[in-house]
N, C-alpha and C. Protein backbone atom coordinates (compact mmCIF):
# COMPACT_ATOMS: atom_id res chain seq x y z
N UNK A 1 0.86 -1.20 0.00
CA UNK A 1 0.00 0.00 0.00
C UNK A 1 0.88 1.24 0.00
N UNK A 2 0.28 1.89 -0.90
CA UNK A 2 1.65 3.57 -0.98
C UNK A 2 1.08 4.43 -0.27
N UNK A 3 2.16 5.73 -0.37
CA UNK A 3 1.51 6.75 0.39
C UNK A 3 0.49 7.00 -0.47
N UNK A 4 0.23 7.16 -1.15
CA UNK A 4 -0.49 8.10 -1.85
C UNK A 4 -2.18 7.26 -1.43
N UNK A 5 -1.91 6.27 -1.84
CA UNK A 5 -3.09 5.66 -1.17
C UNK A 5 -3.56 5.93 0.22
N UNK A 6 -2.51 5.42 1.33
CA UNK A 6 -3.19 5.93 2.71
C UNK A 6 -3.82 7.65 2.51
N UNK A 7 -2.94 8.49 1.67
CA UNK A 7 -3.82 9.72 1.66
C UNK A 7 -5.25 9.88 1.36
N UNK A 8 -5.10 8.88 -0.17
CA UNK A 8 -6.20 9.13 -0.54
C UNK A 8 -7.82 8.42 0.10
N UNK A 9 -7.59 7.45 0.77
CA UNK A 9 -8.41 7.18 1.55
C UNK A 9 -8.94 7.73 2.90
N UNK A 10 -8.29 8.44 3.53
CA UNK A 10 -8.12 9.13 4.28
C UNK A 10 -8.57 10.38 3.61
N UNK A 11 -8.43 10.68 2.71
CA UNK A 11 -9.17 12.19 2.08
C UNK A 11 -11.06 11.83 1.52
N UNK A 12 -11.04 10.46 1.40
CA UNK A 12 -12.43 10.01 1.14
C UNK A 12 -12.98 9.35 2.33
N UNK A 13 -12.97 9.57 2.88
CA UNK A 13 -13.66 9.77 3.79
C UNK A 13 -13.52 10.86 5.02
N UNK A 14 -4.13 14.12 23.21
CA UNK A 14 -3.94 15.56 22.59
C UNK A 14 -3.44 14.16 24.79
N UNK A 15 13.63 20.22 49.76
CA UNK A 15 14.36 18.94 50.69
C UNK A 15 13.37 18.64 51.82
N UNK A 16 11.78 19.71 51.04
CA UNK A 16 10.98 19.40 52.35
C UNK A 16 9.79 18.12 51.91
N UNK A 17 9.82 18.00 50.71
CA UNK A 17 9.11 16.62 50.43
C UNK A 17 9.38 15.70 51.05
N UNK A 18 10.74 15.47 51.10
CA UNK A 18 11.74 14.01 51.47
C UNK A 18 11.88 14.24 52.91
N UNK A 19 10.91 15.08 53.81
CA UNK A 19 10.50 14.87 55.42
C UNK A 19 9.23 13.65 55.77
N UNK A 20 9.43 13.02 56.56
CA UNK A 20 8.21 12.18 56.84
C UNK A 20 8.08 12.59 58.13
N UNK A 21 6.65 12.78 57.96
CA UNK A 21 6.55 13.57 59.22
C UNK A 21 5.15 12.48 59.99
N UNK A 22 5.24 12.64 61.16
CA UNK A 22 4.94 11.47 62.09
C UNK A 22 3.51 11.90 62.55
N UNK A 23 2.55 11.91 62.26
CA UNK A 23 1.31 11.79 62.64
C UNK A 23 0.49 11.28 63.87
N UNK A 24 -0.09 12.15 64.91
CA UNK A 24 -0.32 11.81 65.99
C UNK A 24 -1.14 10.39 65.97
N UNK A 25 -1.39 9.76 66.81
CA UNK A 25 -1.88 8.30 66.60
C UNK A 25 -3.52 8.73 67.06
N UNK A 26 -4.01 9.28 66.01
CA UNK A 26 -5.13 9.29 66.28
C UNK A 26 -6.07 9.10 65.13
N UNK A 27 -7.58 8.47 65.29
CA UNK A 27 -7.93 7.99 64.02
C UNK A 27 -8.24 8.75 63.02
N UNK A 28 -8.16 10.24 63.35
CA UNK A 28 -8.66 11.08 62.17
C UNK A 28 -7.04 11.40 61.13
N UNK A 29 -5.99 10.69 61.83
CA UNK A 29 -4.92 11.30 60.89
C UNK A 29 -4.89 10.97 59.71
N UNK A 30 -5.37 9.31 59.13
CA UNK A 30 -5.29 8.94 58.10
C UNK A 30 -6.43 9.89 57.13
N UNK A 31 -7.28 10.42 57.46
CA UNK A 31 -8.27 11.05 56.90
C UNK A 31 -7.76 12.35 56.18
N UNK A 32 -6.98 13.42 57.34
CA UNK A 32 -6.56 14.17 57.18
C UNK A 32 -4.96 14.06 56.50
N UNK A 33 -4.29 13.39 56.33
CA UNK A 33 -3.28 13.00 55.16
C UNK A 33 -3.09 12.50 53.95
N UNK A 34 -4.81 11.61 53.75
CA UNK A 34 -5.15 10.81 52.16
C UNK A 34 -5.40 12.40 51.18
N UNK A 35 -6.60 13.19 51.51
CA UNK A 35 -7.17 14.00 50.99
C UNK A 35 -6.30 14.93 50.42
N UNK A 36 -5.21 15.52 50.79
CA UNK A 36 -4.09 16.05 49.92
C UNK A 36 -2.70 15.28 49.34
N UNK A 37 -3.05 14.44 49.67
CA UNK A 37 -2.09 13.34 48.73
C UNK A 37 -3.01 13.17 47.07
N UNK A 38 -4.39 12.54 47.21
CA UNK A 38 -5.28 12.49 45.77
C UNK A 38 -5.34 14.04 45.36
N UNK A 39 -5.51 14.70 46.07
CA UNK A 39 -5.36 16.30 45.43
C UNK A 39 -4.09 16.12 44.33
N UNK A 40 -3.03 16.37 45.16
CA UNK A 40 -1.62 16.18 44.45
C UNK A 40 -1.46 15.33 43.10
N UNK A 41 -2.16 14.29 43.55
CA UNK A 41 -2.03 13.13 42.05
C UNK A 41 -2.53 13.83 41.31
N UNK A 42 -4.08 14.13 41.45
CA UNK A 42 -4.74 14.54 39.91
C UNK A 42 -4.81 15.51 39.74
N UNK A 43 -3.89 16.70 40.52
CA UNK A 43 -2.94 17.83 39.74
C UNK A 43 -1.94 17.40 38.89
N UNK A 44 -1.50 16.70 39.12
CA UNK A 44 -0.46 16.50 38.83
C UNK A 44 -0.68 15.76 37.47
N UNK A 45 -1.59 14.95 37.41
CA UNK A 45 -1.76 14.36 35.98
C UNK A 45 -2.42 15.36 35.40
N UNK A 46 -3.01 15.87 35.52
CA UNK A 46 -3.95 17.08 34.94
C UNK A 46 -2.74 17.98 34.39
N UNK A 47 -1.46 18.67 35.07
CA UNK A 47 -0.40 19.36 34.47
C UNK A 47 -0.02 18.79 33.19
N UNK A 48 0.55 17.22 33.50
CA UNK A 48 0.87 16.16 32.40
C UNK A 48 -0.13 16.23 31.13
N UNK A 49 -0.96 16.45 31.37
CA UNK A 49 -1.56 16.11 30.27
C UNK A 49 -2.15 17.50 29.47
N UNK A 50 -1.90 18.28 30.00
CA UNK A 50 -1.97 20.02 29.93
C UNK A 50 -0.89 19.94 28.88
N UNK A 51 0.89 19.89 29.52
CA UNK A 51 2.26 20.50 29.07
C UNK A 51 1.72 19.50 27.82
N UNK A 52 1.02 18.13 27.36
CA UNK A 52 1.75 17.70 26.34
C UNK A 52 0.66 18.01 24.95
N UNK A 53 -0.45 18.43 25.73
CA UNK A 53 -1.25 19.11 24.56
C UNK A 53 -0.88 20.25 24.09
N UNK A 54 -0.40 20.92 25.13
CA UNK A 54 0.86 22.26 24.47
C UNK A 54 1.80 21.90 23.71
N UNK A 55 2.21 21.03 23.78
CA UNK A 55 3.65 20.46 22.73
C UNK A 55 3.11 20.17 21.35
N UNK A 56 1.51 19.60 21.57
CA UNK A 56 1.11 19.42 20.76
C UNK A 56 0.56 20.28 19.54
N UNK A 57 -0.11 21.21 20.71
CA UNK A 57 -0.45 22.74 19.50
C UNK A 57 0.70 23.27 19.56
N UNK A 58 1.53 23.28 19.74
CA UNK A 58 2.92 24.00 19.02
C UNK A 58 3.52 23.03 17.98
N UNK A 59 3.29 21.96 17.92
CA UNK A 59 3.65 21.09 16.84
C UNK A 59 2.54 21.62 15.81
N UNK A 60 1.48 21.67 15.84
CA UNK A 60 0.69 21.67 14.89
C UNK A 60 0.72 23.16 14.63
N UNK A 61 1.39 24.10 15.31
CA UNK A 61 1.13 25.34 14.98
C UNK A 61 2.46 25.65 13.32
N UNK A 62 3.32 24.78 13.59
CA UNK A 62 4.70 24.79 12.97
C UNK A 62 3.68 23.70 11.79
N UNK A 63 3.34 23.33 11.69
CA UNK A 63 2.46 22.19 10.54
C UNK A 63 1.49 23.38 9.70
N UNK A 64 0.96 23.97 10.35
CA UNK A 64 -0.21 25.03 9.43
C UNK A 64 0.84 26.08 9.07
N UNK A 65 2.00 26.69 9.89
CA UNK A 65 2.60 27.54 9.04
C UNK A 65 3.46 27.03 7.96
N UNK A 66 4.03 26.15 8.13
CA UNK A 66 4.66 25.57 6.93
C UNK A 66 3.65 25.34 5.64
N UNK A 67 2.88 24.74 5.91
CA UNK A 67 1.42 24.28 5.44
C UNK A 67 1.12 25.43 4.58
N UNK A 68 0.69 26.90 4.78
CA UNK A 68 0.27 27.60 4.60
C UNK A 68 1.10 28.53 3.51
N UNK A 69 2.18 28.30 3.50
CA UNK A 69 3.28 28.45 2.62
C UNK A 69 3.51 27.91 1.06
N UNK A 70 2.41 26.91 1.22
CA UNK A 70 2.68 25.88 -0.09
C UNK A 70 1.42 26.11 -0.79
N UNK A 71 1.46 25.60 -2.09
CA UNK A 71 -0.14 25.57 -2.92
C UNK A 71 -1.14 24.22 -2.41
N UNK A 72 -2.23 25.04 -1.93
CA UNK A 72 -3.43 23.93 -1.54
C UNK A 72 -3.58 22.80 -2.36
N UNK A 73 -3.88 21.28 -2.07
CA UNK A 73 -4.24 20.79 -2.32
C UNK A 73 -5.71 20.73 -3.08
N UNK A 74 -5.96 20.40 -4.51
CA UNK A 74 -7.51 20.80 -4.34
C UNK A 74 -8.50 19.32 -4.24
N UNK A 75 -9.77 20.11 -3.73
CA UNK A 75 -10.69 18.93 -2.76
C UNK A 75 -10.63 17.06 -3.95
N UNK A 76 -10.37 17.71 -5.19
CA UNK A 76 -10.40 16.44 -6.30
C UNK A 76 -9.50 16.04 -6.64
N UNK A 77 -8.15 16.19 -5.82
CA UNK A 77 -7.14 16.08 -6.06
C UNK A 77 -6.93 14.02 -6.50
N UNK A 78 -6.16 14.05 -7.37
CA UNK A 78 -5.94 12.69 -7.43
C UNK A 78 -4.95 12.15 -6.33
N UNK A 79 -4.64 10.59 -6.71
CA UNK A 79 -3.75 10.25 -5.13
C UNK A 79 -2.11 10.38 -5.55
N UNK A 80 -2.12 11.02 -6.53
CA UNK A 80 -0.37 11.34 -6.99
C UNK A 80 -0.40 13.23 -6.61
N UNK A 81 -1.51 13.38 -6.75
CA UNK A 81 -1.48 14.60 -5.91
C UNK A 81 -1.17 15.25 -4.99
N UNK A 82 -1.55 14.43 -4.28
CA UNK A 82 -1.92 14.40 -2.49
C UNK A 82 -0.90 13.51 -2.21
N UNK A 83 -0.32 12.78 -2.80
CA UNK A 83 1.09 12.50 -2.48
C UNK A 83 2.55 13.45 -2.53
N UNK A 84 2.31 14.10 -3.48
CA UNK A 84 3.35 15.51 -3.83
C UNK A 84 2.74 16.50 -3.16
N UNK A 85 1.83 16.79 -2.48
CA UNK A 85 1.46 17.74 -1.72
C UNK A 85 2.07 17.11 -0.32
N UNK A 86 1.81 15.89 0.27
CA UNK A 86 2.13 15.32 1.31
C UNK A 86 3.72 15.37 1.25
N UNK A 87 4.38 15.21 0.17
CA UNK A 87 5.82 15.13 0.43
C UNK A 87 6.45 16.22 0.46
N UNK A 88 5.90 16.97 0.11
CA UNK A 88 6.51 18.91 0.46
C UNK A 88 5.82 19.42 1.42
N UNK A 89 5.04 19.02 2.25
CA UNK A 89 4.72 19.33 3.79
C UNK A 89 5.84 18.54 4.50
N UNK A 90 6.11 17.30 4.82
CA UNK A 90 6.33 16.65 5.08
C UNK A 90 8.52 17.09 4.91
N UNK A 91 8.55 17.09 3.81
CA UNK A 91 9.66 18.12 3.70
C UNK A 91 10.34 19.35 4.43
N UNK A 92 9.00 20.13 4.59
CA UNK A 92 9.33 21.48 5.30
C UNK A 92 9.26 21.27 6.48
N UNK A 93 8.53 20.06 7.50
CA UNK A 93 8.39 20.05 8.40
C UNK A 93 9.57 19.42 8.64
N UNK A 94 10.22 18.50 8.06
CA UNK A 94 11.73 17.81 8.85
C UNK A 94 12.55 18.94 8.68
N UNK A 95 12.90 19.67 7.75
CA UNK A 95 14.01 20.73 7.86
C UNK A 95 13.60 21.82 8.93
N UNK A 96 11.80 21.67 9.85
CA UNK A 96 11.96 22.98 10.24
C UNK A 96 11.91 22.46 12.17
N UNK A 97 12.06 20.96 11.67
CA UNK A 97 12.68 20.11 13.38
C UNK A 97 13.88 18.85 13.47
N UNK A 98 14.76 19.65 12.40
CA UNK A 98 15.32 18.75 12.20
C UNK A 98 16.22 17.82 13.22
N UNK A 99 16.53 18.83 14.40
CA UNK A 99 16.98 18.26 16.02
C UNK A 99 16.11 17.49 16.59
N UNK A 100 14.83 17.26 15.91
CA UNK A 100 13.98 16.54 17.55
C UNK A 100 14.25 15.55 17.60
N UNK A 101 13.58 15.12 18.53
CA UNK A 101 14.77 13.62 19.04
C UNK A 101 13.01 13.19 20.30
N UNK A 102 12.70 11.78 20.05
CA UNK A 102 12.02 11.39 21.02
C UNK A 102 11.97 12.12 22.49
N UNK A 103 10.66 12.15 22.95
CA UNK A 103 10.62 12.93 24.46
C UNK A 103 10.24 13.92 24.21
N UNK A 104 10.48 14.93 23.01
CA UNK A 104 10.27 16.35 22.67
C UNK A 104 8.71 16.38 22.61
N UNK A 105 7.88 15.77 22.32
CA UNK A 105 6.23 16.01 22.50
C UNK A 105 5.77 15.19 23.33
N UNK A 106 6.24 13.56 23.03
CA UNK A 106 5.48 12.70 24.67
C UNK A 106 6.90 12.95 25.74
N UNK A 107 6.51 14.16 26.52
CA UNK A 107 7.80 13.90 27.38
C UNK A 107 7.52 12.51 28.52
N UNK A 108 8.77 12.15 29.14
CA UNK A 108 8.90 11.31 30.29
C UNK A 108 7.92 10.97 31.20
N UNK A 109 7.08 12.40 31.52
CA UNK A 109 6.26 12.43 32.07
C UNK A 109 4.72 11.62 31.87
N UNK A 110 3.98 12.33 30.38
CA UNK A 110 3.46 11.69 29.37
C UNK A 110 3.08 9.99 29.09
N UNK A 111 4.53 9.58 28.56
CA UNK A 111 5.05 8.70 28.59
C UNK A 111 4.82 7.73 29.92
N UNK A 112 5.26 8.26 31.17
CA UNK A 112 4.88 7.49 32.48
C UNK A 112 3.07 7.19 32.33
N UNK A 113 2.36 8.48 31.72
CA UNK A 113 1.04 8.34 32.29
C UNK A 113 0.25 7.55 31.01
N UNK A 114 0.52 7.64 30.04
CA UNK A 114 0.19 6.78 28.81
C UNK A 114 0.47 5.31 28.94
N UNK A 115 1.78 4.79 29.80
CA UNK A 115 1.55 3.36 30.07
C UNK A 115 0.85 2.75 30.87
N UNK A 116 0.58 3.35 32.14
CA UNK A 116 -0.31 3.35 33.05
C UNK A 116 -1.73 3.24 32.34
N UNK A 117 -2.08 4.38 31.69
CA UNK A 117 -3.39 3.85 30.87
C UNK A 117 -3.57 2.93 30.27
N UNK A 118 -2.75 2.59 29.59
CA UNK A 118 -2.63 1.32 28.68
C UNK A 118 -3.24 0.19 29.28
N UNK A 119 -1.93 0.18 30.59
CA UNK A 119 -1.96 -0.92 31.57
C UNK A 119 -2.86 -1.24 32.12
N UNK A 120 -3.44 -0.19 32.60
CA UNK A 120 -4.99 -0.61 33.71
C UNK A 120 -6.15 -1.14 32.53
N UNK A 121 -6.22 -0.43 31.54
CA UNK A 121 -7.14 -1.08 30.20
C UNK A 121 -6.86 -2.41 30.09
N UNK A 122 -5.76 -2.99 29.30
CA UNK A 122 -5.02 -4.24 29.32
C UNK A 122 -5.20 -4.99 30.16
N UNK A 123 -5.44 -4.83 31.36
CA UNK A 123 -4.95 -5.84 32.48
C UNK A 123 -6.89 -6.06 32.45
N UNK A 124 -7.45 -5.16 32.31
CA UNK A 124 -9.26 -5.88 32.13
C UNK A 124 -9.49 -7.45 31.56
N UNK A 125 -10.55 -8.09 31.71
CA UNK A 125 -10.95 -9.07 31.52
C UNK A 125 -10.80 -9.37 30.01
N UNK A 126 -11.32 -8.48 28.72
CA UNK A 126 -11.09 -8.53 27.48
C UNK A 126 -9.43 -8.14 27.18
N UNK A 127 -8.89 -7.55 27.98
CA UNK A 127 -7.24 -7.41 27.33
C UNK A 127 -6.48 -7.96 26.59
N UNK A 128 -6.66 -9.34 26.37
CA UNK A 128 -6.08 -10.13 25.49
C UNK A 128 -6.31 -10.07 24.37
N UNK A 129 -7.87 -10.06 24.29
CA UNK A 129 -8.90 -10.17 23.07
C UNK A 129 -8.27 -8.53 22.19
N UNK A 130 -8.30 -7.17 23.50
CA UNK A 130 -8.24 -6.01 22.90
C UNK A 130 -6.56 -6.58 21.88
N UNK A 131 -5.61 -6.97 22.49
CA UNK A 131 -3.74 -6.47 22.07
C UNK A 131 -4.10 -7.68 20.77
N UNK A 132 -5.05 -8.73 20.86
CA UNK A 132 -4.93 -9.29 20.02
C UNK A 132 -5.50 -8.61 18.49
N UNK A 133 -6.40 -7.68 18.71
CA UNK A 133 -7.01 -7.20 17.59
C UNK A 133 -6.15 -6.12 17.04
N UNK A 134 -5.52 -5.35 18.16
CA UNK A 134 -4.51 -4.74 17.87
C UNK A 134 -3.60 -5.14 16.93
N UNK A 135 -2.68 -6.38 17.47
CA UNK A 135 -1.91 -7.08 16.48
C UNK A 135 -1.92 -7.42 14.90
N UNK A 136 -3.66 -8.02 14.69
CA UNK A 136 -3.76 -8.35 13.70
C UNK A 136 -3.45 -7.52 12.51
N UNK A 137 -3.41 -6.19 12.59
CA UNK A 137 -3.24 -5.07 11.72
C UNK A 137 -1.73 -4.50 11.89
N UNK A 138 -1.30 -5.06 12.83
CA UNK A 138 -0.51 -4.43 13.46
C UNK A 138 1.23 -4.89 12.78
N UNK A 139 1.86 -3.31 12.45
CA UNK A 139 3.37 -3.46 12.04
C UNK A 139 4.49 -3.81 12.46
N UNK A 140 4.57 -5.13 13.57
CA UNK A 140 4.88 -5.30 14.61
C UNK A 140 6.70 -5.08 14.27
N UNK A 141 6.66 -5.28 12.77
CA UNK A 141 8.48 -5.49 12.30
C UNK A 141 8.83 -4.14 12.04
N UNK A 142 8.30 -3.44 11.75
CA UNK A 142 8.62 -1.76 11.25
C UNK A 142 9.27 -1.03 11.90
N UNK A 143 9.94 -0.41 10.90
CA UNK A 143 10.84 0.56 11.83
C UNK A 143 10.85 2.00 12.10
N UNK A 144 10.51 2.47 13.12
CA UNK A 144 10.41 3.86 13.70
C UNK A 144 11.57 4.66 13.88
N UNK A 145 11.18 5.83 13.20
CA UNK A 145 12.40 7.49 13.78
C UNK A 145 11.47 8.52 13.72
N UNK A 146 11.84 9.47 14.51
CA UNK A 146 11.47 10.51 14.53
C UNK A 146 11.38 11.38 12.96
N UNK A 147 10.42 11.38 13.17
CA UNK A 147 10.31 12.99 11.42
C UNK A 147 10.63 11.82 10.13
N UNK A 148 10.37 10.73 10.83
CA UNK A 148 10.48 9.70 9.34
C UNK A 148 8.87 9.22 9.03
N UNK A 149 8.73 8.79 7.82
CA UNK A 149 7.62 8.04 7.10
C UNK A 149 6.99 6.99 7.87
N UNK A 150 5.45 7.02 8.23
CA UNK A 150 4.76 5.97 8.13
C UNK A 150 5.03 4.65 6.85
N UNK A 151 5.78 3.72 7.35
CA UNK A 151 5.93 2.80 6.20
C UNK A 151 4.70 3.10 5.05
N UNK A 152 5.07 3.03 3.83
CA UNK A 152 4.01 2.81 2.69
C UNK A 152 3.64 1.63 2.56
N UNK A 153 4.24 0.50 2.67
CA UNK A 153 3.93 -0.89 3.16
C UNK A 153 2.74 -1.70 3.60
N UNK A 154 2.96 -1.33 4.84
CA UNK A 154 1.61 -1.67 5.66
C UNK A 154 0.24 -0.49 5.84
N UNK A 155 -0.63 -1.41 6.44
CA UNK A 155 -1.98 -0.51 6.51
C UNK A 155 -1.41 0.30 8.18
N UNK A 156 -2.85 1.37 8.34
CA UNK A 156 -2.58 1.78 9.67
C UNK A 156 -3.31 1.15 10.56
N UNK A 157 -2.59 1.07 11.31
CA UNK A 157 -3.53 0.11 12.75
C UNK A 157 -4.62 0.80 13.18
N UNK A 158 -5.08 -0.71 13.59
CA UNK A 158 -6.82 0.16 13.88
C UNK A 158 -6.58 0.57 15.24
N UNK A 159 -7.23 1.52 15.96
CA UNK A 159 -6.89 2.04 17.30
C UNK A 159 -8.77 1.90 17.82
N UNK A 160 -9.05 1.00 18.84
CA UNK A 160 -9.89 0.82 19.04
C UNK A 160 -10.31 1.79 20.15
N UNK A 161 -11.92 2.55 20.27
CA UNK A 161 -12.28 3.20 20.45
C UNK A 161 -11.93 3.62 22.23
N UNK A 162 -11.94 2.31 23.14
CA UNK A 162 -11.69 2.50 24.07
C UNK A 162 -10.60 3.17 24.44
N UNK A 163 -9.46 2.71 23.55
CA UNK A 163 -7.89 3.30 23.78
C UNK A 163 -7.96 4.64 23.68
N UNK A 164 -8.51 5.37 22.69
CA UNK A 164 -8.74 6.74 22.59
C UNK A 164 -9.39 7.54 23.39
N UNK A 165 -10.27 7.05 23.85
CA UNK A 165 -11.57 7.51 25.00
C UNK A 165 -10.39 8.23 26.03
N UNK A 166 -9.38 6.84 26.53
CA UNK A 166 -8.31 7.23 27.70
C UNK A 166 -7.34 7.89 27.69
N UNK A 167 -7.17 7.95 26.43
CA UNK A 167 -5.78 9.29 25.98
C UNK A 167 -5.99 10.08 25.91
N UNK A 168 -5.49 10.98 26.02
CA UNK A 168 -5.44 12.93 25.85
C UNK A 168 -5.86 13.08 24.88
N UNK A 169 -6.93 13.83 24.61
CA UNK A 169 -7.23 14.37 22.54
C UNK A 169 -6.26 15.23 21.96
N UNK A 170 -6.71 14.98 21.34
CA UNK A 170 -5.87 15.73 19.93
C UNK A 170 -6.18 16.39 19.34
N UNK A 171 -5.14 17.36 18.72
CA UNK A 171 -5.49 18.31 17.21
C UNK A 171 -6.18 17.40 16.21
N UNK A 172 -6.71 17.82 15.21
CA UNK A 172 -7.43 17.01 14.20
C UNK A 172 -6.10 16.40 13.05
N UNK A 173 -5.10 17.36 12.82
CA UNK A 173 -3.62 17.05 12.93
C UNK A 173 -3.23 15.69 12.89
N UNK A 174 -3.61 14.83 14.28
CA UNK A 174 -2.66 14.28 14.75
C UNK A 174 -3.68 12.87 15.48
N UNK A 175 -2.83 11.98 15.36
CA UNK A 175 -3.56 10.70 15.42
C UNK A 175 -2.54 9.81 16.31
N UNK A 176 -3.26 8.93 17.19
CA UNK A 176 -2.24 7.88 18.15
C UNK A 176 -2.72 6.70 16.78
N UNK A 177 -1.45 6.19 16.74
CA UNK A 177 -1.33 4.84 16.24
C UNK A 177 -0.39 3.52 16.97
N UNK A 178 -0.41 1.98 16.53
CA UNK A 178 0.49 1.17 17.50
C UNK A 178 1.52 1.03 16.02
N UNK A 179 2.43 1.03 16.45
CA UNK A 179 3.55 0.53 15.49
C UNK A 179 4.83 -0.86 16.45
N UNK A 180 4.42 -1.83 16.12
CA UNK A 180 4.74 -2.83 17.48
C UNK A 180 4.37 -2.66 18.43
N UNK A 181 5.40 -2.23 19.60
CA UNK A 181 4.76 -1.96 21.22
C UNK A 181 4.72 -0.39 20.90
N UNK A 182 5.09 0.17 20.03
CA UNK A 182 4.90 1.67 20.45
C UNK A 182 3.69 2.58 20.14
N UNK A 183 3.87 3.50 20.53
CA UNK A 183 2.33 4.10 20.72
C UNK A 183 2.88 5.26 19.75
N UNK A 184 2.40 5.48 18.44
CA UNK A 184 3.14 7.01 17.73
C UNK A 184 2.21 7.99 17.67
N UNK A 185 3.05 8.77 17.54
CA UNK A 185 1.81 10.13 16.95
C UNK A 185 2.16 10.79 15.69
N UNK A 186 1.02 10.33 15.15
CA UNK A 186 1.12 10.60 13.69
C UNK A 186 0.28 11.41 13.08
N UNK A 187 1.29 12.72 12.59
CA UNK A 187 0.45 13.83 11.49
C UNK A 187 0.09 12.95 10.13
N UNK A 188 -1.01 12.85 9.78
CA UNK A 188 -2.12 12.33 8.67
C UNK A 188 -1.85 13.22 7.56
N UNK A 189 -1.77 13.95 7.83
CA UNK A 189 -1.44 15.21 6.58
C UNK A 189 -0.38 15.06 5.97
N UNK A 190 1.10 14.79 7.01
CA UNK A 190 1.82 14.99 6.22
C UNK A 190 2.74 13.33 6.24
N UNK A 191 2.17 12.67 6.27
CA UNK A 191 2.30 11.05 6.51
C UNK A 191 3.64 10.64 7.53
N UNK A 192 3.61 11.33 8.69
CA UNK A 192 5.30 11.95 9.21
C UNK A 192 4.96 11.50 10.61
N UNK A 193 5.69 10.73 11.25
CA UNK A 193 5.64 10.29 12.69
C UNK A 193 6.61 10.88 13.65
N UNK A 194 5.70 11.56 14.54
CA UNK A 194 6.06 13.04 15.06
C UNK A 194 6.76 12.88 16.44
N UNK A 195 6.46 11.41 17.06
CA UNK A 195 7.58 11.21 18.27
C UNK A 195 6.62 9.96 18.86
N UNK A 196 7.38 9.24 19.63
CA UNK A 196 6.59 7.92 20.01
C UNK A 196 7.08 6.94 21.17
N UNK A 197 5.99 6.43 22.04
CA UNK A 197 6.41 5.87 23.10
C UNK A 197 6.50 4.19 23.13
N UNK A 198 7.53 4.12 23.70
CA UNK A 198 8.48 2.64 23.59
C UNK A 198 7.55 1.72 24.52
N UNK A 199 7.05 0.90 23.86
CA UNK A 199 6.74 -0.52 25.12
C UNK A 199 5.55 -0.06 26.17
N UNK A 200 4.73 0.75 24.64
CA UNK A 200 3.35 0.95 25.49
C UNK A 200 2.45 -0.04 25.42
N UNK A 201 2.52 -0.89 24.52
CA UNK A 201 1.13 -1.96 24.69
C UNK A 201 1.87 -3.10 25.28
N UNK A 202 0.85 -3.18 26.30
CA UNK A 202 1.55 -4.04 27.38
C UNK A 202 1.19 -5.49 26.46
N UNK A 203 2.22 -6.50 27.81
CA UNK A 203 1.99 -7.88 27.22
C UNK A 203 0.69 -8.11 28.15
N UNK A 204 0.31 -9.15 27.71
CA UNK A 204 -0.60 -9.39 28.50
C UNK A 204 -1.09 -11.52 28.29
């Protein structure tokens, strides 16, 4: 399957911590120490998932200006079209990141909280059934880089609805796909895989 095809189908149709501090022995302490501990967590994922939708509209902000630079695609475009349109987006966007390097959009952080999702999904009663359906579509031999090509090769994996529900949304831009165990994020537009996390689909 070529690029031009995935386009065209796709055109037809996001030092005082480290004190432990000793709590009187009384039964209301545990009460009064849980309640700002869960505070803390789901600030804290809530930041995570804030900084990487920012990474994200700044990725996509650098995609529409480049974008915007070039001659439109038009809506009847054939799929050799929309392939030479895709490869001069796709162009301007590696020369205009050509340093990035994994971590730069799913940072560490991200990354921690995206396996965790995975994981708690996975580890459900259907989990097997889900990584297996996964698989079947799935590019398990392919090889990933940053600001490089979605193989023309293979199809794109299907990303089943649940998985998405639990991830951060997205620009319209930008799409989670599995490429083996990894989890990528992939601009559709410009057929270009934009950074991606290692040994997210769990075994199971």
């Amino acid at each position: 399957m070529t690029r031009a095809t995935h386009a065209f189908n796709a055109v037809a149709i996001g030092t005082a911590s480290a004190l432990l501090t000793i709590a009187p022995l009384t039964s209301a302490a545990p009460t009064q120490t849980a309640r700002p501990r869960e505070t803390a967590s789901s600030a804290s994922v809530e930041q995570t998932v804030s900084d990487f939708q920012k990474r994200c509209g700044d990725y996509v902000a650098l995609h529409k200006k480049i974008e915007s630079g070039r001659p439109r695609v038009p809506d009847d475009a054939t799929p050799e079209q929309i392939d030479l349109g895709q490869q001069a987006l796709s162009k301007g966007i590696r020369a205009a990141r050509a340093s990035a390097r994994v971590g730069d959009v799913f940072s560490p952080a991200i990354q921690a909280h995206v396996r965790r999702v995975l994981g708690a999904i996975f580890a459900g009663a259907d989990g097997k059934q889900l990584r297996d359906s996964i698989l079947d579509e799935n590019p398990v031999g392919a090889a990933v880089r940053i600001n490089g090509d979605y193989p023309d090769e293979i199809p794109l994996s299907t990303m089943p609805p649940q998985i998405l529900d639990a991830l951060p949304r997205l620009p319209k831009e930008l799409e989670y796909r599995f490429v083996g165990e990894r989890l990528i994020l992939f601009d559709h537009h410009a057929h270009l895989i934009v950074d991606y996390v290692a040994q997210a689909l769990p075994r199971v």
